[in-house]
Protein backbone atom coordinates (compact mmCIF):
# COMPACT_ATOMS: atom_id res chain seq x y z
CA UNK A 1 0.00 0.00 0.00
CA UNK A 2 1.39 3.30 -1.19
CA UNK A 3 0.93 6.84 0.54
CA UNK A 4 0.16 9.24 -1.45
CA UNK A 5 -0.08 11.98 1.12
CA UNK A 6 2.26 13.14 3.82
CA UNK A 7 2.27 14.46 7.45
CA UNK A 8 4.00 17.19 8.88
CA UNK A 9 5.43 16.34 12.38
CA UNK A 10 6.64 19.30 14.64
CA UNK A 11 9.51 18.79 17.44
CA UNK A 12 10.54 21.34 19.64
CA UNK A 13 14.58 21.33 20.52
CA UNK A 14 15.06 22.96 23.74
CA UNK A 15 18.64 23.20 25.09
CA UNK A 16 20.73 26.00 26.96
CA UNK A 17 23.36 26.39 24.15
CA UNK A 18 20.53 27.22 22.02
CA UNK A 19 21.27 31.06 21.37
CA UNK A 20 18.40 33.32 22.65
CA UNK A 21 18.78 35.21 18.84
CA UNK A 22 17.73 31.51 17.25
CA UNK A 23 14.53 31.45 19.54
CA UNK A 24 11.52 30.39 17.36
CA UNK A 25 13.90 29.33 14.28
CA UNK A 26 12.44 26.74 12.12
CA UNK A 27 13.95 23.95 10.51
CA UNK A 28 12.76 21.80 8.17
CA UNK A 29 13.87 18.32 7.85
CA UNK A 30 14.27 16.19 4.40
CA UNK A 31 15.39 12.86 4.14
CA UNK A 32 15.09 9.73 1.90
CA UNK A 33 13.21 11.80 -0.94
CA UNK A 34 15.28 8.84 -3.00
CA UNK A 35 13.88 10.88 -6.33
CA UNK A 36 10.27 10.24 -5.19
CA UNK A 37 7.59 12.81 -5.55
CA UNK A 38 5.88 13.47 -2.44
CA UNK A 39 2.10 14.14 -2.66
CA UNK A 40 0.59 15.11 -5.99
CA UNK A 41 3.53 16.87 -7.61
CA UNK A 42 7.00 18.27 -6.90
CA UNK A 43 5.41 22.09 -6.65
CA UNK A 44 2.93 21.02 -4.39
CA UNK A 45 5.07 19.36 -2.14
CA UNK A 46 7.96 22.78 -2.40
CA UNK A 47 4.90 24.77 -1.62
CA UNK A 48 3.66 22.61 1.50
CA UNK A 49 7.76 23.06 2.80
CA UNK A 50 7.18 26.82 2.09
CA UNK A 51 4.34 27.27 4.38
CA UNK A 52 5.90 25.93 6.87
CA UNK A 53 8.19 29.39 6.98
CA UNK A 54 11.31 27.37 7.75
CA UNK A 55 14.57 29.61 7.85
CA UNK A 56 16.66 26.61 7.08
CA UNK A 57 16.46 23.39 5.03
CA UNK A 58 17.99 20.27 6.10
CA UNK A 59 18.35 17.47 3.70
CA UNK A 60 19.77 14.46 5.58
CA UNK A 61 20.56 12.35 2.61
CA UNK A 62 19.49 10.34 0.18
CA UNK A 63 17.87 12.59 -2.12
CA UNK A 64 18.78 10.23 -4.92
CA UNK A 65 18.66 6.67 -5.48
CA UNK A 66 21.91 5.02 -7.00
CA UNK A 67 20.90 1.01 -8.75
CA UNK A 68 22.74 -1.17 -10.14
CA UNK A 69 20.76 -3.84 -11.97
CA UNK A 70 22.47 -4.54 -15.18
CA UNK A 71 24.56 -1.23 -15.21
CA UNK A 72 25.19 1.72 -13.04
CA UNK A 73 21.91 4.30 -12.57
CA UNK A 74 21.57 7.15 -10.64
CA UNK A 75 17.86 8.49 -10.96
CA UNK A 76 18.04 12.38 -9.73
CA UNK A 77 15.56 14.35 -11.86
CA UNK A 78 12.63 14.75 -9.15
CA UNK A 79 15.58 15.41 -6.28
CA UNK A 80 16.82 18.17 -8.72
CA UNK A 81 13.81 19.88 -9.41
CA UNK A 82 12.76 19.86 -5.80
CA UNK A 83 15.89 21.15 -4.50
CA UNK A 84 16.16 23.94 -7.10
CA UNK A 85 12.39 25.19 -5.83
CA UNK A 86 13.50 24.75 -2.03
CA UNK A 87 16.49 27.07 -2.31
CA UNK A 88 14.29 29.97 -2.39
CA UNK A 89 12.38 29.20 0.43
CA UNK A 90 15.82 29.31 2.64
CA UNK A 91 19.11 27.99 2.89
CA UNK A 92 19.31 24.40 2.38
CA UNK A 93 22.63 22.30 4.11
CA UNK A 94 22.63 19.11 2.23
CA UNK A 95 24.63 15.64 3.86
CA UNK A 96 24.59 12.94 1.90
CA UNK A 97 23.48 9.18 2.88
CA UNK A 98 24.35 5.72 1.51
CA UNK A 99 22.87 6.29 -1.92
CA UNK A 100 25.01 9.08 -2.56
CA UNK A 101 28.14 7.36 -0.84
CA UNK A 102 27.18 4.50 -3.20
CA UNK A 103 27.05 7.16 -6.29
CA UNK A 104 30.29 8.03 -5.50
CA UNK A 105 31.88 4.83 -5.00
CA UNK A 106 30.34 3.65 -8.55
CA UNK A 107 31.19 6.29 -10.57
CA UNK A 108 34.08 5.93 -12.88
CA UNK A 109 37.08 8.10 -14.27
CA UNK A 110 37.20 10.59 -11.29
CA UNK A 111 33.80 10.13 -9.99
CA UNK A 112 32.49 12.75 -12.74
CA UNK A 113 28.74 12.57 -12.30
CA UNK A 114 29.03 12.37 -8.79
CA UNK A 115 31.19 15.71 -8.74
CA UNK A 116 28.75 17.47 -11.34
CA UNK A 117 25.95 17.09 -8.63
CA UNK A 118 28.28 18.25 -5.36
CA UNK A 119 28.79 21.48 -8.16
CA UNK A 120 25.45 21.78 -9.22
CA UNK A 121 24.39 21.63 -5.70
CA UNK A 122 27.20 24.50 -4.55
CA UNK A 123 25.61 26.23 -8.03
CA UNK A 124 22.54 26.51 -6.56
CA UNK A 125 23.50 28.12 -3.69
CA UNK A 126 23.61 24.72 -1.50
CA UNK A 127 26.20 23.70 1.36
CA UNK A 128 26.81 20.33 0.35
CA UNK A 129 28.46 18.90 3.81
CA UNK A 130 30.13 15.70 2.77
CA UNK A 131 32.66 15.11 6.32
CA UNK A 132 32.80 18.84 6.54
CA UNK A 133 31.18 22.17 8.76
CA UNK A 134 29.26 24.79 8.54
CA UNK A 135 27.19 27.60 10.71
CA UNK A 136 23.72 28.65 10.93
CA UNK A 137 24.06 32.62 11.80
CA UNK A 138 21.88 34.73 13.56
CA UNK A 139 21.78 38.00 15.27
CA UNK A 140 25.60 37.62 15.74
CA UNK A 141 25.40 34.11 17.26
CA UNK A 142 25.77 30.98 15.41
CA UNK A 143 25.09 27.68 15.90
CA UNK A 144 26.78 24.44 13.99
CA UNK A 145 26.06 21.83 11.60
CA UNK A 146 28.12 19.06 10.55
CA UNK A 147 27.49 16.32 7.88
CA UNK A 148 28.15 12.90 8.78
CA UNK A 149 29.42 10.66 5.49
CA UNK A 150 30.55 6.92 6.84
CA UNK A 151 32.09 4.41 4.32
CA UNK A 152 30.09 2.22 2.74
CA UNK A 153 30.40 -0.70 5.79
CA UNK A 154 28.77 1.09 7.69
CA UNK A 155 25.64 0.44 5.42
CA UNK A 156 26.00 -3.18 5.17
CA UNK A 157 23.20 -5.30 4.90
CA UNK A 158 24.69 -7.85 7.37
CA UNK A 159 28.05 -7.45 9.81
CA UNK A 160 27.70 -3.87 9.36
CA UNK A 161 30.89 -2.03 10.63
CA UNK A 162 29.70 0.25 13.83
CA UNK A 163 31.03 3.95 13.94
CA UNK A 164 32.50 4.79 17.29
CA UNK A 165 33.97 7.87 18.44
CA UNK A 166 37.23 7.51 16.74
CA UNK A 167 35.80 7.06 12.96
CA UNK A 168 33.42 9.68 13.61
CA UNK A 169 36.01 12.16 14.47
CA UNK A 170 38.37 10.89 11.81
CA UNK A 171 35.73 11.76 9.27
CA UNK A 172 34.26 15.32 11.01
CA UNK A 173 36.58 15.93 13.58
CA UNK A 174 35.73 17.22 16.87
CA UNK A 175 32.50 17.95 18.07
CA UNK A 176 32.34 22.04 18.75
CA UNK A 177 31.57 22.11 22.59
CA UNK A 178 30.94 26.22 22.17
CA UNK A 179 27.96 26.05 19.92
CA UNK A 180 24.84 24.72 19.91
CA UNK A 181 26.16 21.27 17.69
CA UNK A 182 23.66 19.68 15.17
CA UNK A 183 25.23 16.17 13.57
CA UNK A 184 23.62 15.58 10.53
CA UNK A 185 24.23 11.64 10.55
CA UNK A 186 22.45 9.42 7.68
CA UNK A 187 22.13 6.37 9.89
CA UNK A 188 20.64 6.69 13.56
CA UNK A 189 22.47 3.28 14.73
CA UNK A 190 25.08 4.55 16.13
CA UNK A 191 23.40 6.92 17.98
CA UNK A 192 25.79 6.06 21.25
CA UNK A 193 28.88 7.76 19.62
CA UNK A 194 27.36 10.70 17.80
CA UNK A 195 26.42 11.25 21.44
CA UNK A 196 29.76 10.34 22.73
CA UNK A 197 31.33 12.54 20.46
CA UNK A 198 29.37 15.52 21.65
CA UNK A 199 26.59 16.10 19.19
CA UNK A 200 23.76 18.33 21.02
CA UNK A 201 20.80 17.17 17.97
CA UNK A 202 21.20 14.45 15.42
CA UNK A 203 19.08 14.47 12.34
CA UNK A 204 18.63 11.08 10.94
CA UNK A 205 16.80 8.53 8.41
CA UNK A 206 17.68 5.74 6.54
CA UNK A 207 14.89 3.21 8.36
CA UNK A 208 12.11 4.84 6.44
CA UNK A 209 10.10 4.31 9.15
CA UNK A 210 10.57 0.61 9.76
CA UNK A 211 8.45 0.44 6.07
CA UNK A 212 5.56 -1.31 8.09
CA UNK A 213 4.15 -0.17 11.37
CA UNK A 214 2.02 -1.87 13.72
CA UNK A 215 0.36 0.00 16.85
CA UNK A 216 2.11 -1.18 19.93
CA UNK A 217 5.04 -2.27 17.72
CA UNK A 218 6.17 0.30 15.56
CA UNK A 219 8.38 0.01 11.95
CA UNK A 220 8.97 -3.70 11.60
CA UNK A 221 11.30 -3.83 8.37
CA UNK A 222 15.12 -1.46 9.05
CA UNK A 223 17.64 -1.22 6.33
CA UNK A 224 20.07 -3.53 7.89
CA UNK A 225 19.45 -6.99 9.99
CA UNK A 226 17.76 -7.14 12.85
CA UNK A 227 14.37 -6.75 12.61
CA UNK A 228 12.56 -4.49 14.45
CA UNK A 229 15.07 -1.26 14.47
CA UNK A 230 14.81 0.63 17.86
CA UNK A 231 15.25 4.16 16.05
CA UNK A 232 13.04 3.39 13.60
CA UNK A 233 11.21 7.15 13.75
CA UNK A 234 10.63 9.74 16.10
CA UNK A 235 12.74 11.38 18.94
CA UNK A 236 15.21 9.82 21.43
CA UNK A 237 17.58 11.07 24.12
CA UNK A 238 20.75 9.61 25.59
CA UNK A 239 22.84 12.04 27.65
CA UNK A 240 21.93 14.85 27.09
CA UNK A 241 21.89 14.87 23.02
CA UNK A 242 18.43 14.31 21.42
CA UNK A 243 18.08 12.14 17.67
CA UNK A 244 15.08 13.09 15.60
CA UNK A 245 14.42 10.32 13.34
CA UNK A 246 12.09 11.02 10.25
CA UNK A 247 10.56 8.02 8.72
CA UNK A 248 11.53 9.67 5.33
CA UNK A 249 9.68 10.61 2.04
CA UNK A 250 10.28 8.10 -0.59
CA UNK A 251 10.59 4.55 -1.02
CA UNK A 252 13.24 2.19 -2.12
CA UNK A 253 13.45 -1.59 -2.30
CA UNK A 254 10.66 -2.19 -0.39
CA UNK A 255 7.61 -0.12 -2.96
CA UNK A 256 5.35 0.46 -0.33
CA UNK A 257 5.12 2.11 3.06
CA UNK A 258 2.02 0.96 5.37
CA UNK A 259 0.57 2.85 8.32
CA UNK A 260 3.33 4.82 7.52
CA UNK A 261 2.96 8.37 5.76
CA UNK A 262 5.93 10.01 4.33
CA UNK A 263 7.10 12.94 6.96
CA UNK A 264 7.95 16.26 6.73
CA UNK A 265 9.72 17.14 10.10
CA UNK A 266 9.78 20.75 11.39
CA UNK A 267 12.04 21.95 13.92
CA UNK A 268 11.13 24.46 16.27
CA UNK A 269 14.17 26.30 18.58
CA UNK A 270 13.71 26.99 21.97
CA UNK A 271 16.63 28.51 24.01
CA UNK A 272 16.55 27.27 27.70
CA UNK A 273 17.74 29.26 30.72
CA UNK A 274 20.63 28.18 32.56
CA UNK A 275 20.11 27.56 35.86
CA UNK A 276 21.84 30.03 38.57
């Protein structure tokens, strides 16, 4: 059973690093769009993210969907369009996720196609944050975001490789402990180290949900063995750093999502008082 609709799902992140010149910023999460259209059309969807008044645009990777059946495929045209609509809503920080790791990986003779969508994203006014930084300014305060991009075994079907502290910082460094940190991390697994490593808010995917939800159970089908993924979709905490899961847009591999609307997640910023 296919949605053809979506929800909107609104989080509040409260936190004390949260500058008070970011209160009430919005933040609009994308993720696993996998060249889907959302809804009715591409505009309609753009328009529905518009609405929302978000004054930044995270996209938390894969916007496109790399195949191989036969020969190498990357299928990007409903990604593209979408993502050349949503810069003009607001600035859009882009990590990618497997699909584009895979895309990169594939691609022959210098990676070119791969590299002609990093440029045509930077063309288009987007930060493309593959294992790199950037900040979210505001009223002369800042806050950071960092895109997460793990090799390819720690996608793995089976005996996937597990990203502790020392892989995450060899791919992004430190975590900035004088901002408010956002990890934009494809894969919520390893949730444990991105807190470890001193993320304040994760933004992840890559579950889709858990494809099929049951009340009382929740998403029953992850993107790598077992069944039954524990951040399948919603919000967690562990020590002090929160992970908003989406349960994504599109579908891959699986054609069908049930009890399980696409999401559009907004984020809503709330500084919080320190005490004394």
């Amino acid at each position: 059973m296919q949605n053809t609709g979506f929800v909107t799902i609104n989080y509040d992140i409260t936190s004390p690093k949260i500058p008070a010149s970011f209160s009430g910023v919005r933040i609009a999460v994308l993720v696993d769009l996998h060249n889907c259209v959302v809804g009715h059309s591409v505009e309609q969807f753009a328009d529905a993210v518009m609405r929302e008044c978000p004054d930044a645009i995270l996209l938390a990777g894969d916007m496109i969907t790399e195949e191989k059946k036969g020969r190498h495929r990357v299928y990007r045209g409903n990604a593209h369009a979408l993502i050349r609509r949503l810069v003009r809503i607001a600035p859009v920080i882009y990590a990618p996720g497997n699909h584009e790791l895979r895309w990169s990986l594939e691609d022959r003779f210098g990676r070119p196609e791969y590299r002609w969508w990093v440029r045509e994203m930077q063309n288009l006014g987007v930060e493309y944050l593959e294992n790199r930084s950037a900040f979210l300014s505001r009223g002369g305060s800042r806050i950071r975001v960092t895109g997460l991009s793990l090799p390819k075994e720690c996608f793995r079907l089976l005996h996937r490789r597990t990203a502790d502290v020392r892989l995450i910082e060899k791919c992004v460094g430190k975590a900035d402990a004088g901002h408010f940190q956002i990890l934009i991390a494809h894969e919520p697994f390893d949730f444990a180290s991105y807190s470890e490593w001193g993320a304040d808010l994760v933004t992840s995917g890559h579950c889709h949900g858990g494809v099929v939800r049951l009340p009382g159970i929740g998403g029953m089908i992850p993107t790598t063995i077992p069944l039954y993924p524990k951040y399948d979709r919603g919000r967690f905490w562990k020590n002090g750093t929160e992970l908003i899961v989406s349960a994504g847009l599109g579908m891959h591999t699986i054609p069908f999502r049930f009890n399980n609307p696409p999401e559009l997640v907004m984020l809503t910023l709330k500084p919080e008082k320190r005490e004394g």
